[in-house]
Protein backbone atom coordinates (compact mmCIF):
# COMPACT_ATOMS: atom_id res chain seq x y z
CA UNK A 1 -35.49 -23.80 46.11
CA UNK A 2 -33.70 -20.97 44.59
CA UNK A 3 -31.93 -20.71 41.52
CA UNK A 4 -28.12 -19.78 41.08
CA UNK A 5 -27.10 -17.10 38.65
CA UNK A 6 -23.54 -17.09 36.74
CA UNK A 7 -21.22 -15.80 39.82
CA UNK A 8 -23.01 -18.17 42.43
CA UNK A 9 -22.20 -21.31 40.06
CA UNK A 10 -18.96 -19.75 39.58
CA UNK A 11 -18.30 -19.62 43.19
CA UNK A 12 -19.66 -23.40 43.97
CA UNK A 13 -16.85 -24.54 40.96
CA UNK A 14 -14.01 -22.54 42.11
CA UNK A 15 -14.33 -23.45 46.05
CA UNK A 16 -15.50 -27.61 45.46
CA UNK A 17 -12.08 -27.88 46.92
CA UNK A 18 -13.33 -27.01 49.82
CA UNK A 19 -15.63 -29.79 50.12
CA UNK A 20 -13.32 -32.34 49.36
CA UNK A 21 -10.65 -30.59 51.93
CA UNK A 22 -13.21 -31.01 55.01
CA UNK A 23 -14.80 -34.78 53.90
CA UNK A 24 -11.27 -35.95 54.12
CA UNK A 25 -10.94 -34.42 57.03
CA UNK A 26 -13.95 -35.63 58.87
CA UNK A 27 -12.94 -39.26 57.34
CA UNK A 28 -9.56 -39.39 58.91
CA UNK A 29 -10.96 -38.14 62.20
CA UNK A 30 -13.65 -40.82 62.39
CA UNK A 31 -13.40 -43.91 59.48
CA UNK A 32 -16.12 -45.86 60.43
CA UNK A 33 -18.59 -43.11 60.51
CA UNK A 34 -22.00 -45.98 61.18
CA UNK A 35 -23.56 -45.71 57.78
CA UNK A 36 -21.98 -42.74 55.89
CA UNK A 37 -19.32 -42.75 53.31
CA UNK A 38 -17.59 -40.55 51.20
CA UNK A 39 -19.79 -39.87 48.72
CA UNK A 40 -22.84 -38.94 51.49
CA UNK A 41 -20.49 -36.50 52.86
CA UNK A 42 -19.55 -35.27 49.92
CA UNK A 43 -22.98 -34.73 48.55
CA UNK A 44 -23.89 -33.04 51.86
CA UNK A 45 -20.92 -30.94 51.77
CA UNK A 46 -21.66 -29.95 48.01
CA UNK A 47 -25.88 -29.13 48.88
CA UNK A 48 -23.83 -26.71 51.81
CA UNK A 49 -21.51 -25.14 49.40
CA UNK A 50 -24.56 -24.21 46.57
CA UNK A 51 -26.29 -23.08 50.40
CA UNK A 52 -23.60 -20.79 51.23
CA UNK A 53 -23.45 -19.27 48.22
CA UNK A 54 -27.17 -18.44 47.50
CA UNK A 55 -26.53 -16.73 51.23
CA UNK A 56 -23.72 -15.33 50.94
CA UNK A 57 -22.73 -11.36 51.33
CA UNK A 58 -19.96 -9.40 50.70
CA UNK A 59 -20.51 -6.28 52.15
CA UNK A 60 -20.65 -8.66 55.23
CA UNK A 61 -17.02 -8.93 55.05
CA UNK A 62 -16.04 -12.40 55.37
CA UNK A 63 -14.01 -14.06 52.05
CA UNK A 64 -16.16 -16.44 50.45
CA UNK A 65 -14.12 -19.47 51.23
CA UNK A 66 -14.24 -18.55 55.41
CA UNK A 67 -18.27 -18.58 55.03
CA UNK A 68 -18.39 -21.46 52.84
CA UNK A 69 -16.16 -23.54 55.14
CA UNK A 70 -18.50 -22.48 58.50
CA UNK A 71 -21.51 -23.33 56.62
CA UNK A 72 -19.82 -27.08 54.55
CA UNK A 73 -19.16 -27.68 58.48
CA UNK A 74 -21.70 -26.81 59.98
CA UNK A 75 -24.02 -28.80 57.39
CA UNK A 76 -21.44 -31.87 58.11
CA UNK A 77 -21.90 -31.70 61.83
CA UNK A 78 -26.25 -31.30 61.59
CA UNK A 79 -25.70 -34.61 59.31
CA UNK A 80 -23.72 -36.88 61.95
CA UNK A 81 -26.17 -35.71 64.72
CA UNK A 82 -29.00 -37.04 62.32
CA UNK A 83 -27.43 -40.11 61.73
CA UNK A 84 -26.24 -40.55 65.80
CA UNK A 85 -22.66 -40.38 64.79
């Protein structure tokens, strides 16, 4: 496991939002989610936000927050197919 310096920590705190934005939203699609609540997704969502930003690149050209929210849902999605939601 890596380690995250000042700007990647800085990152995670200033795009959490994010997290919360898409567990609400997979919550209002699907409630009763067999076995999950909030706080799994949310923990999930928060391991995929410190993911994308050990990973992420600049020079790449995508805004932080657009490869943050690909990877948060992307992370959500691998979780339901794990749990046969």
């Amino acid at each position: 496991m890596s380690v995250m310096n000042e700007q990647e920590k800085k990152l995670v705190e200033d795009h959490l939002y994010l997290v919360k934005n898409i567990v609400r939203a997979t919550m209002s699609i699907n409630e009763s989610i067999q076995g999950l609540c909030y706080d799994d997704l949310f923990q999930t969502g928060c391991e995929a936000l410190c993911h994308a930003a050990l990973h992420y690149r600049a020079d790449r050209g995508a805004a932080f927050a657009t490869f943050a929210d690909v990877v948060i849902k992307n992370h959500q999605k691998a979780l339901l197919i794990r749990t046969g939601n």
